[in-house]
PDB file of N, CA and C in Angstrom:
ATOM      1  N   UNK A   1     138.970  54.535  92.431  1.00  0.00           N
ATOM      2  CA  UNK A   1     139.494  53.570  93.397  1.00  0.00           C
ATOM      3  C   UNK A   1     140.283  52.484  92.664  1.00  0.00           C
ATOM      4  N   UNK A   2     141.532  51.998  93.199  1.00  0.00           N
ATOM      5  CA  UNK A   2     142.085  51.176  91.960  1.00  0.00           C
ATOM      6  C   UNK A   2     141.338  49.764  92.559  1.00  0.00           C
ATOM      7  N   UNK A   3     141.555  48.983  91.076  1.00  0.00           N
ATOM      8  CA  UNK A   3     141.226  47.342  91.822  1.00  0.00           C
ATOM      9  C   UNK A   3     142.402  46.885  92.510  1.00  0.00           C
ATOM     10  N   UNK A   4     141.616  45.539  93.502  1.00  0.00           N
ATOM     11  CA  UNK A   4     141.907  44.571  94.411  1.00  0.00           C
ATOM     12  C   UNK A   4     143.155  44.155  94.106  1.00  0.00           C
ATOM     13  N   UNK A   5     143.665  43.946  93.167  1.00  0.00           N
ATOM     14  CA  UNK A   5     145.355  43.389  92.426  1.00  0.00           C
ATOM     15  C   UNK A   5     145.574  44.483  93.175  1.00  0.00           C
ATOM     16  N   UNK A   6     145.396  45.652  92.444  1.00  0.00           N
ATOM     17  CA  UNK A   6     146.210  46.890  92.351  1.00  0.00           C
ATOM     18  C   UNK A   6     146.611  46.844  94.201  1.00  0.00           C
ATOM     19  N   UNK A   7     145.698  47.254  94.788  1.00  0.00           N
ATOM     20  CA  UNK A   7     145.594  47.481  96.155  1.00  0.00           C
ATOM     21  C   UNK A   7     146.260  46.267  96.729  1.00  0.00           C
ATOM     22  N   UNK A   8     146.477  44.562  96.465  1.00  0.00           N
ATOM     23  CA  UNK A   8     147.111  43.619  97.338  1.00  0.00           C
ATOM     24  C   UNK A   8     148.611  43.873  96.929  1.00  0.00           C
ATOM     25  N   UNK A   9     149.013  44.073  95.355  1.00  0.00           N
ATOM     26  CA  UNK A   9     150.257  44.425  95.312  1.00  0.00           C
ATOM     27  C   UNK A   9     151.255  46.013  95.982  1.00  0.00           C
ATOM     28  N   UNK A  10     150.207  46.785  95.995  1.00  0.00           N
ATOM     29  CA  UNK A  10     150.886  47.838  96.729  1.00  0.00           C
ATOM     30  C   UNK A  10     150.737  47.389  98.300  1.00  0.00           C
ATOM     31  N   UNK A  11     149.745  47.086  98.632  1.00  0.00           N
ATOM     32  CA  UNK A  11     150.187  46.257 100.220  1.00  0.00           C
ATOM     33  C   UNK A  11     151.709  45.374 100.742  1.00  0.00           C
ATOM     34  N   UNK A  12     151.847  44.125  99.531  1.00  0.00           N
ATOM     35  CA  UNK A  12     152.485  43.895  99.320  1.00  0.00           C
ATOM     36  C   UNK A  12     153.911  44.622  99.486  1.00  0.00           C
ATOM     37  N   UNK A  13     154.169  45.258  98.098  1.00  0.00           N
ATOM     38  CA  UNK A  13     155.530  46.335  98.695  1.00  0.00           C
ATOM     39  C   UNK A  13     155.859  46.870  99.520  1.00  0.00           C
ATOM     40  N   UNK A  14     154.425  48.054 100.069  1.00  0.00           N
ATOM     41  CA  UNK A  14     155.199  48.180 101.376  1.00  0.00           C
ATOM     42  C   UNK A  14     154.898  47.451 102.252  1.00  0.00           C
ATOM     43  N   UNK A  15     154.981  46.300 103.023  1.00  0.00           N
ATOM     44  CA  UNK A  15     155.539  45.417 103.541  1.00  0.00           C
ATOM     45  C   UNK A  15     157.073  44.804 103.310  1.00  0.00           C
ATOM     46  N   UNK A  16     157.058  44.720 102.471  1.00  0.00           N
ATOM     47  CA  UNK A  16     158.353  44.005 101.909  1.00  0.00           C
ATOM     48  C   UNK A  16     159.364  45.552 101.931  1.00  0.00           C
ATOM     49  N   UNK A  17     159.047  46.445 101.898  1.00  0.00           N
ATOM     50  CA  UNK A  17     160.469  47.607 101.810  1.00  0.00           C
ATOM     51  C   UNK A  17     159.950  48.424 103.320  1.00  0.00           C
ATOM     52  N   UNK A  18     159.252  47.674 104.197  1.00  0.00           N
ATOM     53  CA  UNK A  18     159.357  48.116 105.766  1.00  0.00           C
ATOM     54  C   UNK A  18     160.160  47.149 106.061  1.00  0.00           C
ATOM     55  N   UNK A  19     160.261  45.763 105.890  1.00  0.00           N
ATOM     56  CA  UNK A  19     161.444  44.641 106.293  1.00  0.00           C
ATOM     57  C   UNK A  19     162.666  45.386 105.718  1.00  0.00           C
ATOM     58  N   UNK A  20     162.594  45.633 104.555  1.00  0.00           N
ATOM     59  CA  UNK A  20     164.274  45.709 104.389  1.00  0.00           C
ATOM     60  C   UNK A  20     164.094  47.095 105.180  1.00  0.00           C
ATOM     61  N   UNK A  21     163.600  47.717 105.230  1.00  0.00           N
ATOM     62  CA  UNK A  21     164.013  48.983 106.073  1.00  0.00           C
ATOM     63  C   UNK A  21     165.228  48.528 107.216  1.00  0.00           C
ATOM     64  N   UNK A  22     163.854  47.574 108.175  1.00  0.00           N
ATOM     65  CA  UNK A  22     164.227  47.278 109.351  1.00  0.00           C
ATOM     66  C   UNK A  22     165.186  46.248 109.223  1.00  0.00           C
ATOM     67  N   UNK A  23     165.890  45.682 108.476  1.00  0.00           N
ATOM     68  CA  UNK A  23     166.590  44.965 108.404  1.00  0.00           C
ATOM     69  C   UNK A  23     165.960  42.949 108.473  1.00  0.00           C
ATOM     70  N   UNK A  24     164.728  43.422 108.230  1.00  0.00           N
ATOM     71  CA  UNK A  24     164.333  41.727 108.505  1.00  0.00           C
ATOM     72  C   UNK A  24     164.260  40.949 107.599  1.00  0.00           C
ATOM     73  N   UNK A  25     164.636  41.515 106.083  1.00  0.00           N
ATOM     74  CA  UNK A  25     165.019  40.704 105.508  1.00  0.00           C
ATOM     75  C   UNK A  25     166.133  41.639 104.237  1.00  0.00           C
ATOM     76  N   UNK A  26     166.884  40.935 103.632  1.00  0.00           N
ATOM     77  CA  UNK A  26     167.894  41.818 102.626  1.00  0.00           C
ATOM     78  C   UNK A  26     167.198  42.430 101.020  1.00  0.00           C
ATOM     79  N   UNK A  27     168.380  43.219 100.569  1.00  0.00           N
ATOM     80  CA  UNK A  27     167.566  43.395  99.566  1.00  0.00           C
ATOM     81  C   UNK A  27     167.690  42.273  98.544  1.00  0.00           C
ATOM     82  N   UNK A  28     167.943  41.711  98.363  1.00  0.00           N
ATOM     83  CA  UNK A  28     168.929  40.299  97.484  1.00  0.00           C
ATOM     84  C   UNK A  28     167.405  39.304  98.224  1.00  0.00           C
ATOM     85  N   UNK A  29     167.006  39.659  99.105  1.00  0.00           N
ATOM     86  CA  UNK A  29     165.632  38.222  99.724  1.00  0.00           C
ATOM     87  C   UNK A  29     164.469  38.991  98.588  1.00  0.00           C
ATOM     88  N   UNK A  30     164.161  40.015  98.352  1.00  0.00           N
ATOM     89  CA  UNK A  30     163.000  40.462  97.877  1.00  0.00           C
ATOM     90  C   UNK A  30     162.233  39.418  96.761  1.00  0.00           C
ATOM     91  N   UNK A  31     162.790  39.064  96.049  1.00  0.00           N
ATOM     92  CA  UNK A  31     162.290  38.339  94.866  1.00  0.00           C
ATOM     93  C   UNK A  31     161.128  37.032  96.260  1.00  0.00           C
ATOM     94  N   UNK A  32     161.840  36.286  96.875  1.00  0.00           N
ATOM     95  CA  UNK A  32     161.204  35.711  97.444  1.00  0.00           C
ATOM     96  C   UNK A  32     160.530  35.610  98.622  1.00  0.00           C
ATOM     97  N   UNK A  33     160.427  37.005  99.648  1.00  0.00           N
ATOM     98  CA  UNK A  33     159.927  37.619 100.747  1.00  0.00           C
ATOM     99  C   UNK A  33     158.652  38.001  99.776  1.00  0.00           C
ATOM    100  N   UNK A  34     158.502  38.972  98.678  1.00  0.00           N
ATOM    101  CA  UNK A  34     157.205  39.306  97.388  1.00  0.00           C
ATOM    102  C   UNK A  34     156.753  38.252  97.142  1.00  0.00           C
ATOM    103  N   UNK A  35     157.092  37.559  96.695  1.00  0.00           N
ATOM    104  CA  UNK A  35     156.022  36.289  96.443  1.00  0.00           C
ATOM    105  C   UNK A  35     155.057  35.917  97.714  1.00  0.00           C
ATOM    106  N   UNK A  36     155.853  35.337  98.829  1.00  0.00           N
ATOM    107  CA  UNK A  36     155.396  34.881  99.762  1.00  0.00           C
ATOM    108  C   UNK A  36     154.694  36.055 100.466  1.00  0.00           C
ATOM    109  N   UNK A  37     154.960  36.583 100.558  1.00  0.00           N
ATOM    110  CA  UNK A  37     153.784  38.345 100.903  1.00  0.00           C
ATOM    111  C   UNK A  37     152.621  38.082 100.285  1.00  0.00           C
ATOM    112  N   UNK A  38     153.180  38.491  99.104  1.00  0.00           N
ATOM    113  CA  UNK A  38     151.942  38.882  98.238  1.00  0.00           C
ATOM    114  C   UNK A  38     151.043  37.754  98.174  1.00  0.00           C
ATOM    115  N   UNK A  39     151.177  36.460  98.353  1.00  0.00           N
ATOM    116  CA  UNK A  39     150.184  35.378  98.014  1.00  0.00           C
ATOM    117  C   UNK A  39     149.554  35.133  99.321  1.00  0.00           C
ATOM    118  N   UNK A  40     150.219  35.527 100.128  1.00  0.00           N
ATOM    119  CA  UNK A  40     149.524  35.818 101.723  1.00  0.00           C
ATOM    120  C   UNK A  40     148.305  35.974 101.813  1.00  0.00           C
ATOM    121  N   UNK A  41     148.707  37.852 101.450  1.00  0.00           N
ATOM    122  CA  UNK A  41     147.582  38.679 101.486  1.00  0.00           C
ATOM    123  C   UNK A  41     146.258  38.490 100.199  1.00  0.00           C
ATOM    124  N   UNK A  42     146.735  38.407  98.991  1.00  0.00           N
ATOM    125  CA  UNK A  42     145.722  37.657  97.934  1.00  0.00           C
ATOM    126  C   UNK A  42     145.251  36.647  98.704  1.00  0.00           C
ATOM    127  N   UNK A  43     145.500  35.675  99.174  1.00  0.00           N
ATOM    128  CA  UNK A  43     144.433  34.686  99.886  1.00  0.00           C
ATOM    129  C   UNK A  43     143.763  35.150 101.033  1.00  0.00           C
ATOM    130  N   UNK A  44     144.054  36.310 102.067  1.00  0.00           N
ATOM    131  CA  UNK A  44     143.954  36.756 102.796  1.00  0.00           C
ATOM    132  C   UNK A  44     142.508  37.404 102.671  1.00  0.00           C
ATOM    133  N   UNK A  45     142.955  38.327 101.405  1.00  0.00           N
ATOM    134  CA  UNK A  45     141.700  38.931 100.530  1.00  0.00           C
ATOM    135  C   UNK A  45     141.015  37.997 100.003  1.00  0.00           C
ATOM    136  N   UNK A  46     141.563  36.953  99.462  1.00  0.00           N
ATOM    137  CA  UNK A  46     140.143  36.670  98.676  1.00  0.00           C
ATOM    138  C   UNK A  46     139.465  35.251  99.661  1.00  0.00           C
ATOM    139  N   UNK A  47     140.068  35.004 100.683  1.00  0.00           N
ATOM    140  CA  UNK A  47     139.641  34.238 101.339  1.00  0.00           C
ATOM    141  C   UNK A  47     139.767  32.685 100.999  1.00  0.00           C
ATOM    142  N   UNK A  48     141.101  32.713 100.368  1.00  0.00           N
ATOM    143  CA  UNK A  48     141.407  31.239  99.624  1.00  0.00           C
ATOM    144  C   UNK A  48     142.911  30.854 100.579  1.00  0.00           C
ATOM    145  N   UNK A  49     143.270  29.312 100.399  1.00  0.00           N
ATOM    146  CA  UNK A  49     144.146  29.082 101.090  1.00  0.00           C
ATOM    147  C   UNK A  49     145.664  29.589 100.437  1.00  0.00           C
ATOM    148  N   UNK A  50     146.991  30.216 100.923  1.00  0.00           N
ATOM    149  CA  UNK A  50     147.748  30.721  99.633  1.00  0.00           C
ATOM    150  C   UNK A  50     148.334  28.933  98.859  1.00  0.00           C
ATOM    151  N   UNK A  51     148.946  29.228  97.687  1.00  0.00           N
ATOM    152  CA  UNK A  51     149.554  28.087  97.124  1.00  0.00           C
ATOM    153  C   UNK A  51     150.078  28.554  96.043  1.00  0.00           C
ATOM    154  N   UNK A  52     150.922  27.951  95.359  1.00  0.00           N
ATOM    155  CA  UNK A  52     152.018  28.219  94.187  1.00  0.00           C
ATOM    156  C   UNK A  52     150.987  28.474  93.057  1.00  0.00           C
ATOM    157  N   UNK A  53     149.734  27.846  92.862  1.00  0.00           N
ATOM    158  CA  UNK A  53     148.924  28.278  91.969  1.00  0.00           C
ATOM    159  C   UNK A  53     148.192  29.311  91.467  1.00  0.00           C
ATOM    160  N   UNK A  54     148.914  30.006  92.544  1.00  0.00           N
ATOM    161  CA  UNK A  54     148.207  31.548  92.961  1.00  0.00           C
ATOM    162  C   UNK A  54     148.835  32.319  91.402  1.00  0.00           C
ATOM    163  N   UNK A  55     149.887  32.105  91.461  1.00  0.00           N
ATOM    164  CA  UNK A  55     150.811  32.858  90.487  1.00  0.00           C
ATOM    165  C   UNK A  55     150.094  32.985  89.115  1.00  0.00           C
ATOM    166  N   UNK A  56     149.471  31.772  88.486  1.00  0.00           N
ATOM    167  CA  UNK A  56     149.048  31.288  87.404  1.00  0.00           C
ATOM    168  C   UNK A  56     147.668  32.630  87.106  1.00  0.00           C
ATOM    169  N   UNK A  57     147.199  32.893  88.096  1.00  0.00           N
ATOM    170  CA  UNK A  57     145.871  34.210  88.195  1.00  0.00           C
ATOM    171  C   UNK A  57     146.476  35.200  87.672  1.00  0.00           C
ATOM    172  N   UNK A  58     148.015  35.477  87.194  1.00  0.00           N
ATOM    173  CA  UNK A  58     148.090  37.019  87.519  1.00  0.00           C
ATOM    174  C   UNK A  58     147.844  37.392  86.020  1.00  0.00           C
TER     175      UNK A  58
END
């Protein structure tokens, strides 16, 4: 079973490449649609509020 990273960052992606699918966001937004995803769902999971400090964990 992979770990919890493993599993919030592949959540992560696909989310972020079903938007650009659908056009809801570009591919040129990704850098900052991924962040804001991904720190979502990491707080989501770990039950913390998200924040820029999130980054500093990885």
């Amino acid at each position: 079973m992979a770990s919890v990273e493993e599993q919030i960052l592949r959540t992560a992606k696909e989310i972020v490449v079903k938007f650009i699918e659908t056009g809801r966001i570009s591919p040129t937004g990704f850098p900052d649609a991924f962040q804001s995803i991904y720190r979502t769902i990491a707080a989501t999971v770990k039950d913390q509020p998200p924040s820029a400090a999130d980054d500093s964990e990885t």
